[in-house]
N, C-alpha and C. Protein backbone atom coordinates (compact mmCIF):
# COMPACT_ATOMS: atom_id res chain seq x y z
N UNK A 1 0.84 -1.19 0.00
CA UNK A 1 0.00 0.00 0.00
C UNK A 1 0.88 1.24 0.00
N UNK A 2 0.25 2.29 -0.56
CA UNK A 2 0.88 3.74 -0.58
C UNK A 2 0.44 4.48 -0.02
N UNK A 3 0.92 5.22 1.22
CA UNK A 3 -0.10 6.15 2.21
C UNK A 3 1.25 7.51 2.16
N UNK A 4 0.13 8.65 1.93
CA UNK A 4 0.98 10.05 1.57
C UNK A 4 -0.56 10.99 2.12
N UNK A 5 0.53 11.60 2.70
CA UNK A 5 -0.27 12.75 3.41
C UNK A 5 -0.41 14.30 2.82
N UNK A 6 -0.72 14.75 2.85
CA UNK A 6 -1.14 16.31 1.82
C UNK A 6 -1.42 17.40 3.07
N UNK A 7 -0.38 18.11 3.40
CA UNK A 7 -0.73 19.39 4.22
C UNK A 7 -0.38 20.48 3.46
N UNK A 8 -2.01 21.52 3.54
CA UNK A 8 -2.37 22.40 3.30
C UNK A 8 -2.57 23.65 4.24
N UNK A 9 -1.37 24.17 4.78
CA UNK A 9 -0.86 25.06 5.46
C UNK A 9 -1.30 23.98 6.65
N UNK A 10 -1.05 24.65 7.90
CA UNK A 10 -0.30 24.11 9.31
C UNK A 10 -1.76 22.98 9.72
N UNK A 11 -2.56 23.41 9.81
CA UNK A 11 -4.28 22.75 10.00
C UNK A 11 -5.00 21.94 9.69
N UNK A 12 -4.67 21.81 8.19
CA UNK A 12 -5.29 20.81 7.27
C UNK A 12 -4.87 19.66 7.16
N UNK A 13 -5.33 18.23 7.51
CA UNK A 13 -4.17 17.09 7.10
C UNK A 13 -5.09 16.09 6.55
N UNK A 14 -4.73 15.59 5.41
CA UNK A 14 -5.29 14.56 4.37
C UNK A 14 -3.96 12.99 4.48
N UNK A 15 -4.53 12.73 4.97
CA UNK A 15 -4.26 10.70 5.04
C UNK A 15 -4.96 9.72 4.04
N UNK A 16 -3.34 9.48 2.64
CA UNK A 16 -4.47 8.69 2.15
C UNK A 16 -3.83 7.16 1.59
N UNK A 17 -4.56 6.19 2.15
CA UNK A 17 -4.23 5.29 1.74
C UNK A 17 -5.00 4.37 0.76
N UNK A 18 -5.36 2.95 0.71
CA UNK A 18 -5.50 2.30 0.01
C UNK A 18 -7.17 2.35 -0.66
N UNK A 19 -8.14 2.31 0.85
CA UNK A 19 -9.45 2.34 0.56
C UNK A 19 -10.07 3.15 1.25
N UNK A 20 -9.43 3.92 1.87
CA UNK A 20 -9.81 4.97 2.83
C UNK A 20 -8.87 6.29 2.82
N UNK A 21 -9.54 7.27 3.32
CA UNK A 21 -8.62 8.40 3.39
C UNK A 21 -8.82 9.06 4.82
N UNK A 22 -8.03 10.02 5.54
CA UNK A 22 -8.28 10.43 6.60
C UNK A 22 -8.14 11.99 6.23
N UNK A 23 -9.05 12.80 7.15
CA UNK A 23 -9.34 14.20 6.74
C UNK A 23 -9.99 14.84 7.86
N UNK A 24 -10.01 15.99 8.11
CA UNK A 24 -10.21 17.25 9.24
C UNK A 24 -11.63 16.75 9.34
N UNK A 25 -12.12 16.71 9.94
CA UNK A 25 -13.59 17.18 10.12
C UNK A 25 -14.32 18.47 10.23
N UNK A 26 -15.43 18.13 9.69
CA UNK A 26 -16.34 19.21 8.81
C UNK A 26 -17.76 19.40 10.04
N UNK A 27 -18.28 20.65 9.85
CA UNK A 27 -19.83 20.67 10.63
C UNK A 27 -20.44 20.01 10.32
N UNK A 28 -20.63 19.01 9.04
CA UNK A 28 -21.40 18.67 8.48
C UNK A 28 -21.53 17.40 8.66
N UNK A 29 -20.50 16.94 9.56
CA UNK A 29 -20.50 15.71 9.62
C UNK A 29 -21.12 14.81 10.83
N UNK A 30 -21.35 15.47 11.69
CA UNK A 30 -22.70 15.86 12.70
C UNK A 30 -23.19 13.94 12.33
N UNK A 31 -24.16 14.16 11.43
CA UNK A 31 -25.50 13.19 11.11
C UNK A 31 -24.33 11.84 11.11
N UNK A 32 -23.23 11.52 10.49
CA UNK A 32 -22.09 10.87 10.65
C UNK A 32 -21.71 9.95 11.60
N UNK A 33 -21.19 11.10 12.56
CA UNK A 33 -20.56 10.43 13.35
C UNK A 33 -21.69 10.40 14.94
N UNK A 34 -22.58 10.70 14.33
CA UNK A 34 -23.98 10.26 15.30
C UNK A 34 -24.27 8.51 15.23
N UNK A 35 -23.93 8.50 13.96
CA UNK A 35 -24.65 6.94 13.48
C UNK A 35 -24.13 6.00 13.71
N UNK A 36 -22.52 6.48 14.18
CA UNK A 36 -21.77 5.55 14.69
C UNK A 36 -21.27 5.46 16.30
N UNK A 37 -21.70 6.82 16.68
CA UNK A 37 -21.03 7.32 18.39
C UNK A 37 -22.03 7.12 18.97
N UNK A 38 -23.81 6.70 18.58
CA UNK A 38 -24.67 6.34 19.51
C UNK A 38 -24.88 4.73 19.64
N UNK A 39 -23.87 4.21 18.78
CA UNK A 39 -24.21 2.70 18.90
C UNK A 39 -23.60 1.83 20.21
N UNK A 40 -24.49 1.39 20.72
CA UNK A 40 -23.93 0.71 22.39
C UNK A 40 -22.73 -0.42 21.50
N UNK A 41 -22.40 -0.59 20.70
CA UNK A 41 -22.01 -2.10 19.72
C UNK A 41 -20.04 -0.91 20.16
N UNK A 42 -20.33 0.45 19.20
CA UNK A 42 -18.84 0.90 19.36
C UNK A 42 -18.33 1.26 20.53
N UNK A 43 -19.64 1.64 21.85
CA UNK A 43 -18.12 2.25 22.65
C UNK A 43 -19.04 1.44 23.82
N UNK A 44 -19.02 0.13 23.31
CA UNK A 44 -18.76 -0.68 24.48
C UNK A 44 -17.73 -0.96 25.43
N UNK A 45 -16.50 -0.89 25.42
CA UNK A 45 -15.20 -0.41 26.26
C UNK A 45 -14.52 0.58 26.12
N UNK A 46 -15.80 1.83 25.92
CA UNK A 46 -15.27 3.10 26.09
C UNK A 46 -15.80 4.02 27.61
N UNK A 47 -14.89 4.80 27.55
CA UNK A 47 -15.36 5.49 28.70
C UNK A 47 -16.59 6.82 28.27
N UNK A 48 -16.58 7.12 26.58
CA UNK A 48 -17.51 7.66 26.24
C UNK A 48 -19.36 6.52 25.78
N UNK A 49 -20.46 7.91 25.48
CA UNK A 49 -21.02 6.95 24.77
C UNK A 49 -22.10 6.15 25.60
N UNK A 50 -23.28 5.38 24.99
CA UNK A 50 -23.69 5.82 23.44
C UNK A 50 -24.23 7.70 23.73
N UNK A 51 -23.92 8.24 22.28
CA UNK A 51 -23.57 9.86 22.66
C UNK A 51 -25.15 9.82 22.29
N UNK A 52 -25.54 11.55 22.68
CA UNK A 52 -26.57 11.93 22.51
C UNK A 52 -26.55 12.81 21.13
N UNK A 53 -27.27 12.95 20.39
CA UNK A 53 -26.70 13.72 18.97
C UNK A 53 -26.32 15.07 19.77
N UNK A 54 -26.42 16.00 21.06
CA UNK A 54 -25.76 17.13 20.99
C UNK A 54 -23.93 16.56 21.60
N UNK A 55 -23.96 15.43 22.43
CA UNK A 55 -22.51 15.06 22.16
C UNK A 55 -22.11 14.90 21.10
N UNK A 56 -22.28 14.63 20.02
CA UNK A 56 -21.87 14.10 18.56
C UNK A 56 -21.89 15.36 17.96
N UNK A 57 -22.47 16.08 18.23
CA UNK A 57 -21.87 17.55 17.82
C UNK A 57 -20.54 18.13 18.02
N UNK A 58 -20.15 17.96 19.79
CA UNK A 58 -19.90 18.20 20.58
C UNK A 58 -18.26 18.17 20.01
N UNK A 59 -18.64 16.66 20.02
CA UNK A 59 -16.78 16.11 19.44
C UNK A 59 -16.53 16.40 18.21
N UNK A 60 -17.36 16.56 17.19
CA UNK A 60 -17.52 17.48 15.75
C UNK A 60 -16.58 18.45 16.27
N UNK A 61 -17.13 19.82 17.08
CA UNK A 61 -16.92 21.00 16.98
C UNK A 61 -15.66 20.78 17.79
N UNK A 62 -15.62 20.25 18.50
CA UNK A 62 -14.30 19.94 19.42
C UNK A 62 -12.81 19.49 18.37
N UNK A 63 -13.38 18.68 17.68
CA UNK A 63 -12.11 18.72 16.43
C UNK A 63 -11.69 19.90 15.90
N UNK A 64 -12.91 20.12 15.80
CA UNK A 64 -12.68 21.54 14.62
C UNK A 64 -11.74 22.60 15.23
N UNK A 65 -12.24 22.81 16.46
CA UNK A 65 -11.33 23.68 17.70
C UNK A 65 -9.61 22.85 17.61
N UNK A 66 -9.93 21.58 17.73
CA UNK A 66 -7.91 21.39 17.88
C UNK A 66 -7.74 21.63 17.01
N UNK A 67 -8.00 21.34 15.79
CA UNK A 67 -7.37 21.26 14.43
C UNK A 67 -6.81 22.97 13.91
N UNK A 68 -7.53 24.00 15.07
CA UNK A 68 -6.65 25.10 14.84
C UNK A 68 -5.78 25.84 15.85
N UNK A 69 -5.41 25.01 16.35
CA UNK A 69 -4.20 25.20 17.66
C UNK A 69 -3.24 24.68 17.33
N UNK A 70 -2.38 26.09 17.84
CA UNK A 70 -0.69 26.21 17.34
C UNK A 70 -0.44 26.27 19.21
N UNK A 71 0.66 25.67 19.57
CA UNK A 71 0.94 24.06 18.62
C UNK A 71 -0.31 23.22 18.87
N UNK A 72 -0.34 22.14 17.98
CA UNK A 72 -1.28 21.36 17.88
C UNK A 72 -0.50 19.53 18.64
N UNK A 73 -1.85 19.23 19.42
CA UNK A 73 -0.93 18.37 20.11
C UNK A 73 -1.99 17.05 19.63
N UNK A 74 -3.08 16.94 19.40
CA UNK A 74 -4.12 16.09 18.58
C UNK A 74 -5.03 16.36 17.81
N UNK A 75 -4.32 14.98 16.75
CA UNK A 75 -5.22 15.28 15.29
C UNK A 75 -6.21 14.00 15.39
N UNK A 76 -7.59 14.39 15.32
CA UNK A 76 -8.97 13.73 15.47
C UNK A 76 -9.60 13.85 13.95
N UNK A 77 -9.23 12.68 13.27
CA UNK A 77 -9.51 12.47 11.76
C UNK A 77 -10.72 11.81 11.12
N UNK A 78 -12.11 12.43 10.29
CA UNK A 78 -12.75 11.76 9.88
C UNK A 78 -12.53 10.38 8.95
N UNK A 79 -12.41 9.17 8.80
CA UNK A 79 -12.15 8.56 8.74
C UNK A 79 -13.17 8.10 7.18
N UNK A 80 -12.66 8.50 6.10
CA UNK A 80 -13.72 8.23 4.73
C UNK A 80 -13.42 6.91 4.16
N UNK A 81 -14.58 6.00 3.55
CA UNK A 81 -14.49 5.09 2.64
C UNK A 81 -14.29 5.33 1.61
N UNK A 82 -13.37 5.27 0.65
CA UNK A 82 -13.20 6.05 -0.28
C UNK A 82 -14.02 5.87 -1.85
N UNK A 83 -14.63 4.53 -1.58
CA UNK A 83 -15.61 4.07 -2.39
C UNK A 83 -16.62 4.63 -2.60
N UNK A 84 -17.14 5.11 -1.50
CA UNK A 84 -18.46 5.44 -2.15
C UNK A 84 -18.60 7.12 -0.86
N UNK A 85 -17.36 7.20 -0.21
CA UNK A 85 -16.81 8.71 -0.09
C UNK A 85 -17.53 9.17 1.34
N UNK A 86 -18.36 7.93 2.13
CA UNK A 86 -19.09 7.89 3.36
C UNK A 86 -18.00 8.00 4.78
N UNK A 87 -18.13 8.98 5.78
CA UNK A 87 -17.46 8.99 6.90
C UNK A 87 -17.74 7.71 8.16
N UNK A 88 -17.15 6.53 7.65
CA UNK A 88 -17.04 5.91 8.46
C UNK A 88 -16.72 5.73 10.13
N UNK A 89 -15.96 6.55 10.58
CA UNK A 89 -15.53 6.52 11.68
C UNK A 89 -14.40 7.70 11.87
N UNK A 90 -13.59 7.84 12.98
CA UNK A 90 -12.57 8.40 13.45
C UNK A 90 -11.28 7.71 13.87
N UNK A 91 -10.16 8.73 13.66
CA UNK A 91 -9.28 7.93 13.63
C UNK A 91 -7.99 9.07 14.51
N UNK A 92 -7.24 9.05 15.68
CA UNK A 92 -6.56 10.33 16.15
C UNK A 92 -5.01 9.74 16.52
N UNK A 93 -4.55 10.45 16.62
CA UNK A 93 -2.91 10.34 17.32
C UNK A 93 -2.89 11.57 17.80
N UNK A 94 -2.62 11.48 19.06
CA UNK A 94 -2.52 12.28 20.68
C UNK A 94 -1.08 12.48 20.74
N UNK A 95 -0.39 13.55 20.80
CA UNK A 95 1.01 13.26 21.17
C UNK A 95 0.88 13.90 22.71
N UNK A 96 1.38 12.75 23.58
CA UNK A 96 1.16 12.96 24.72
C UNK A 96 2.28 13.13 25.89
N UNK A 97 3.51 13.61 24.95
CA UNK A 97 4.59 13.60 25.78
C UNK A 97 5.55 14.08 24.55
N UNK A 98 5.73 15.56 24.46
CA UNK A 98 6.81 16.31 23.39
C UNK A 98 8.01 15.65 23.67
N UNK A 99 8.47 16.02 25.10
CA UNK A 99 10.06 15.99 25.54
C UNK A 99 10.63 14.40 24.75
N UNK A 100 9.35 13.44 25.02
CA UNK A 100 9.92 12.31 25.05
C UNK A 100 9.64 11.55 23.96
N UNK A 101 8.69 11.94 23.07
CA UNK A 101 8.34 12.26 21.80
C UNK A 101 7.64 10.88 21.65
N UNK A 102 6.60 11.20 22.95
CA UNK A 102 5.41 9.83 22.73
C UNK A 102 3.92 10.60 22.15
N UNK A 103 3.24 9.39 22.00
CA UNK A 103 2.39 9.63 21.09
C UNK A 103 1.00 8.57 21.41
N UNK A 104 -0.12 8.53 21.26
CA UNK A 104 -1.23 7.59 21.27
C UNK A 104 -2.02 7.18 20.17
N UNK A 105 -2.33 6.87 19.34
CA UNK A 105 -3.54 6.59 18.88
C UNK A 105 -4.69 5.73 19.19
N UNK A 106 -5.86 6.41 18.35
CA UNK A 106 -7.17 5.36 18.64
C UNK A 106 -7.74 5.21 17.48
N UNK A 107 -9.28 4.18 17.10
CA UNK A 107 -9.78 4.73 16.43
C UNK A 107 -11.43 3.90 16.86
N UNK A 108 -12.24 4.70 16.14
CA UNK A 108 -13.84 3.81 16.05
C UNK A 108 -14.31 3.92 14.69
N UNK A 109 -14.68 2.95 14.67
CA UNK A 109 -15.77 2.87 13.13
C UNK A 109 -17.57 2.23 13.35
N UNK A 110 -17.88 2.39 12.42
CA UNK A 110 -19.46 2.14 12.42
C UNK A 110 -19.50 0.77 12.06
N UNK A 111 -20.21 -0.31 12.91
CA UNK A 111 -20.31 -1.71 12.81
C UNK A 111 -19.87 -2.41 11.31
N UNK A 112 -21.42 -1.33 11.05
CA UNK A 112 -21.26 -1.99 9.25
C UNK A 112 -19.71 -1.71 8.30
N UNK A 113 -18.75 -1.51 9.28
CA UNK A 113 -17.50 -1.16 8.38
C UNK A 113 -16.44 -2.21 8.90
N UNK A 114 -16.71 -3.19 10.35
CA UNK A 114 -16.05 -3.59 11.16
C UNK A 114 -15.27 -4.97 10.00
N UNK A 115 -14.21 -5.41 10.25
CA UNK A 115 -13.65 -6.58 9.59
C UNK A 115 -13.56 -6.19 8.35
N UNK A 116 -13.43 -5.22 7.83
CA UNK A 116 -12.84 -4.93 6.82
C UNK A 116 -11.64 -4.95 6.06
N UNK A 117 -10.61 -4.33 7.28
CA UNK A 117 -9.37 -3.99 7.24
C UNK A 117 -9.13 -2.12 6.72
N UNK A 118 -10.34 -1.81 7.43
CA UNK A 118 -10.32 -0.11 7.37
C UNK A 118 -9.73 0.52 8.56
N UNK A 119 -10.35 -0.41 10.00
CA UNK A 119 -9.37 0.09 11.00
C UNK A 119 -7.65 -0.22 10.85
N UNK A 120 -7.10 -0.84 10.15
CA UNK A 120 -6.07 -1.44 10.15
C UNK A 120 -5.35 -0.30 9.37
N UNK A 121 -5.82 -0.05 8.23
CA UNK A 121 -5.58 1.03 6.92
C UNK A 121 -5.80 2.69 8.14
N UNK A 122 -6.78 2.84 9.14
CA UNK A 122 -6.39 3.89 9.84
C UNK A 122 -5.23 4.17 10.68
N UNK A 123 -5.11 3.05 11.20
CA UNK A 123 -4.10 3.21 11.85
C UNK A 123 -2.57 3.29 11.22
N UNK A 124 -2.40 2.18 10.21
CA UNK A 124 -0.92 2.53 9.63
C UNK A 124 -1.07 3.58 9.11
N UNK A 125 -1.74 4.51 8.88
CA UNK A 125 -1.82 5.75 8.49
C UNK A 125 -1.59 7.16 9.36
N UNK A 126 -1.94 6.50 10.74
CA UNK A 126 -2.02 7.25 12.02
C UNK A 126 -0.31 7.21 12.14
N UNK A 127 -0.12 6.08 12.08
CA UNK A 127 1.67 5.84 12.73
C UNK A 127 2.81 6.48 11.69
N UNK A 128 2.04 6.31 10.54
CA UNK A 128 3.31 7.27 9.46
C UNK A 128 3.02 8.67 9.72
N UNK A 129 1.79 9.38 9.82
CA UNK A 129 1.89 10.59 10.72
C UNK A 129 2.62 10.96 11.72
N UNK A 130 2.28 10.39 12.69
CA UNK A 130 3.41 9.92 14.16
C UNK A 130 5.01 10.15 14.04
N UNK A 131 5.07 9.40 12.99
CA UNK A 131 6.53 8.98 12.92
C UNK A 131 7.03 10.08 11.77
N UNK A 132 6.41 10.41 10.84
CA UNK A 132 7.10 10.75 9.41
C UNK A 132 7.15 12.22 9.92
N UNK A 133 6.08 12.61 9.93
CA UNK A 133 5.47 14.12 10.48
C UNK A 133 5.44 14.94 11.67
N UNK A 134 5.21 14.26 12.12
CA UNK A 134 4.97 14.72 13.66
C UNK A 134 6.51 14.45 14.74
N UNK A 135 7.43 13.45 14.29
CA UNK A 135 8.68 13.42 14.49
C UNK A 135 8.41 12.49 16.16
N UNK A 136 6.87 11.76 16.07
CA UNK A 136 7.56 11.02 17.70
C UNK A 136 8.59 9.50 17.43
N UNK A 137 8.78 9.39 18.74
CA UNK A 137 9.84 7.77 18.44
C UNK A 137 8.99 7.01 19.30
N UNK A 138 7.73 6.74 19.67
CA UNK A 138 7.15 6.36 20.24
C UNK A 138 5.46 6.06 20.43
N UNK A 139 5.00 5.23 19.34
CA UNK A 139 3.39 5.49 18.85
C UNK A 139 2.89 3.96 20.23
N UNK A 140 2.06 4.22 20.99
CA UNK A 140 1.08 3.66 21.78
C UNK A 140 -0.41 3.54 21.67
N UNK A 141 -0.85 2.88 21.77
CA UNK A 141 -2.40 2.50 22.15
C UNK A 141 -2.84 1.22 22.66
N UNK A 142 -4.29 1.58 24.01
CA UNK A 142 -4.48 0.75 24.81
C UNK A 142 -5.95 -0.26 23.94
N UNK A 143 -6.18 -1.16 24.39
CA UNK A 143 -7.40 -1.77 24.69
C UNK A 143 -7.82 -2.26 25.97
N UNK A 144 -9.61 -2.38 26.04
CA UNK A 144 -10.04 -3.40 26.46
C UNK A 144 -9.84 -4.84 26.23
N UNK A 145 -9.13 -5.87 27.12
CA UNK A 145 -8.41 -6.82 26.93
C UNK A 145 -9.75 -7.75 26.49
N UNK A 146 -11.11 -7.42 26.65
CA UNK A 146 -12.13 -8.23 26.01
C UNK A 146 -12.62 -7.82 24.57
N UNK A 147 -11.89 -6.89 23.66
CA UNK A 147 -12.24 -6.25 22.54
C UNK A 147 -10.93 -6.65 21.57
N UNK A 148 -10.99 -8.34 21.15
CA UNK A 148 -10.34 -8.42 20.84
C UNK A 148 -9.91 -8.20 19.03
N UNK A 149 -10.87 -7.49 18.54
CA UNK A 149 -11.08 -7.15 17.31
C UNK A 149 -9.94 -5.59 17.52
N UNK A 150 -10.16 -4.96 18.62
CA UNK A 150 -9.06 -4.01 18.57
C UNK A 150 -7.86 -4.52 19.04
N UNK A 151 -7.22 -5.02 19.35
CA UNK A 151 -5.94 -5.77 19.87
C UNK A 151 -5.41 -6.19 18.55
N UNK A 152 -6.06 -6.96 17.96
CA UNK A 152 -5.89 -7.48 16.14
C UNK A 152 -5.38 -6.65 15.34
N UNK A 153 -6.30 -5.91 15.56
CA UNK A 153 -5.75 -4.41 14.77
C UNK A 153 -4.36 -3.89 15.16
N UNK A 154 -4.04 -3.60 16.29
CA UNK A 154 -2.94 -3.55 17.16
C UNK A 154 -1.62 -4.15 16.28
N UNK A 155 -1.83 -5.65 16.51
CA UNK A 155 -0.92 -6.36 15.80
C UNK A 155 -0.50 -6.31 14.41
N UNK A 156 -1.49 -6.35 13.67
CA UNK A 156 -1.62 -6.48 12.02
C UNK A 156 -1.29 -4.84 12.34
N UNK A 157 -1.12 -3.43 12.65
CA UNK A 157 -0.47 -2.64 12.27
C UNK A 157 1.17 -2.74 12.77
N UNK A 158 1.29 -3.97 13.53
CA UNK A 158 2.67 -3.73 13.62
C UNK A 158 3.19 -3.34 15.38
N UNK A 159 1.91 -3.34 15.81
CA UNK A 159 1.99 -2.86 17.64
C UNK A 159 2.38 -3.98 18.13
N UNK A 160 3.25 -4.28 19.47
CA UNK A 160 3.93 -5.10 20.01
C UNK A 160 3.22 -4.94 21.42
N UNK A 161 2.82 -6.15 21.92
CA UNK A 161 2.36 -6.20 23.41
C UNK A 161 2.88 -6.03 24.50
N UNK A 162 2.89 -4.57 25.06
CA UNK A 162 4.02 -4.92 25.90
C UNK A 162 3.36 -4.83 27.44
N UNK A 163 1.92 -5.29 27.74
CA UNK A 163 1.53 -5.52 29.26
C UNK A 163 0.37 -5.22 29.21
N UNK A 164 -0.12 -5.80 30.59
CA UNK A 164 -1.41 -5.43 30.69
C UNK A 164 -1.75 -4.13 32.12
N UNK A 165 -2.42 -3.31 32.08
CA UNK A 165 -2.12 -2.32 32.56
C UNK A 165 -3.57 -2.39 33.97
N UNK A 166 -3.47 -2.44 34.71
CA UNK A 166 -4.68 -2.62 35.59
C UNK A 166 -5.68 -1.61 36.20
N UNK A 167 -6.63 -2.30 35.93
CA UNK A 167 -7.39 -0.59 36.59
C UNK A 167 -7.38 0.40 36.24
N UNK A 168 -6.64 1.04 34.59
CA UNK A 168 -6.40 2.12 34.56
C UNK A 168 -7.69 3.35 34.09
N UNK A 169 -8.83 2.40 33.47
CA UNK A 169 -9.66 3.18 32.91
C UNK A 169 -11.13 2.72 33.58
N UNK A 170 -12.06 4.16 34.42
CA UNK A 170 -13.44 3.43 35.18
C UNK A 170 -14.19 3.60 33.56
N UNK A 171 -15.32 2.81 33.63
CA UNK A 171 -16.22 2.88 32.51
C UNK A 171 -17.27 2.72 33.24
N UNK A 172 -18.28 2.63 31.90
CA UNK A 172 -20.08 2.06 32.74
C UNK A 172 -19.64 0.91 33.72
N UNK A 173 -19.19 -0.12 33.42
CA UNK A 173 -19.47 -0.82 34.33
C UNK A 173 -18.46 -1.67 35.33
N UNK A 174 -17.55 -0.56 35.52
CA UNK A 174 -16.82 -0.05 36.49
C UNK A 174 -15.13 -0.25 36.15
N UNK A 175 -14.11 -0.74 36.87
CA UNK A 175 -12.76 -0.51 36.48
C UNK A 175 -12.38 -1.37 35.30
N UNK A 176 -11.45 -1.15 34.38
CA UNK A 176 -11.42 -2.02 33.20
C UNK A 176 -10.00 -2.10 33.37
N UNK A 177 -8.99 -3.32 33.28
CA UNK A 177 -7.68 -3.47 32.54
C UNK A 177 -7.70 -2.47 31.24
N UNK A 178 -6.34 -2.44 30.80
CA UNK A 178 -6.13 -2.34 29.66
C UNK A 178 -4.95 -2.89 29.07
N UNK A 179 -5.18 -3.13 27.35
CA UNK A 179 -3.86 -3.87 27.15
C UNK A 179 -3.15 -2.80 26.42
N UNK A 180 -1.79 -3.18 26.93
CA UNK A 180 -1.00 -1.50 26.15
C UNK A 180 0.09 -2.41 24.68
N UNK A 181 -0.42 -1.18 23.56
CA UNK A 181 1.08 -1.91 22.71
C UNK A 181 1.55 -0.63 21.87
N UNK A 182 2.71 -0.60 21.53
CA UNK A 182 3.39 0.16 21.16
C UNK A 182 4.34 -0.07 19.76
N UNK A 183 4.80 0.58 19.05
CA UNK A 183 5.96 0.88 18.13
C UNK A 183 6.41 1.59 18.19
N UNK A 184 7.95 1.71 18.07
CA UNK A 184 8.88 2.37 18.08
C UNK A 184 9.06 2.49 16.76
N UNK A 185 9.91 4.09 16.31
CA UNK A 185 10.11 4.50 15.11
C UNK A 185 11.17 3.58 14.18
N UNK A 186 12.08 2.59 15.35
CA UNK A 186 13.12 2.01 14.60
C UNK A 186 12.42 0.88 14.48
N UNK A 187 11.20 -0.13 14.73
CA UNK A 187 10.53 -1.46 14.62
C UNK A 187 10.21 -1.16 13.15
N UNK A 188 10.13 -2.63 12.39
CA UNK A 188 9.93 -2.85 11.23
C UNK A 188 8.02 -2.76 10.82
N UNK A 189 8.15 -1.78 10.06
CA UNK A 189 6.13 -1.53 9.98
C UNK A 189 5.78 -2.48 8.62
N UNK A 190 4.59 -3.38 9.08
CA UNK A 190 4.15 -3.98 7.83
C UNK A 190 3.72 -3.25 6.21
């Protein structure tokens, strides 16, 4: 696959890979990411969720707000099918530590997109950001150790397991593990 990014002055960032592309979010995308942020199915081991359409606004407009902060420390990416050009989901890398030049990503998609290999295509897309652009040596992200469709993902982008982290996140229905994995800028990316 070929993934190349397109910045259009400091704000704008276009991620594009194979069957998907990643892109700023728009007001418009509201009705979107409603269809996928109220489903009990996606943020079943989230600490958000299921949103109310004025939360789903909420995180809309909330992108829109980082995406113009200098410096900018997270990019929260609509996540397009490029087929037929529908906003599937979201997709972000958090840099959560300059000095030390760490970094997080996540992502969610809408059921009907799940097993695809679109979260997989977000994320190696997230980590060449990370790494190419953004200059960290250090890309992370956790799961719920019972969500093992995200852990998968984890791997098949190339994330390495390195523990399980306890207690770190309360949710609905109360303290959750998490599993942590990481790449480093010098590990070999699929």
């Amino acid at each position: 696959m070929i993934w190349t990014a397109v910045y259009r002055r400091e704000i704008t960032i276009e991620l594009y890979g194979e069957h998907i592309y990643l892109r700023e979010f728009k007001e418009e995308d509201c009705t979107a990411v409603h269809q996928y942020a109220s489903d009990e199915r996606v943020c079943r081991y989230q600490p958000w969720g299921p949103n109310t359409e004025e939360e789903s606004r909420g995180f809309v407009r909330q992108n829109i707000h980082d995406a113009s902060l200098k410096p900018r420390s997270r990019y929260c990416l609509a996540i397009i099918e490029k087929m037929g050009h529908r906003l599937i989901g979201a997709g972000e890398i958090h840099i959560r530590d300059l000095c030390f030049r760490n970094g997080e990503i996540g992502y969610s998609l809408h059921p009907s997109f799940w097993g695809k290999g679109f979260a997989t295509e977000a994320a190696l897309l997230l980590i060449d950001l990370g790494f190419n652009k953004l200059n960290l040596h250090r890309i992370y992200a956790t799961c719920d150790p019972r969500n093992t469709a995200s852990y998968m993902v984890m791997k098949k982008a190339g994330l390495t397991c390195e523990g399980r982290l306890r207690e770190n996140l309360l949710i609905k229905d109360g303290w959750r593990d998490s599993l942590l994995y990481s790449i480093l800028e010098t590990d070999p990316r699929p």
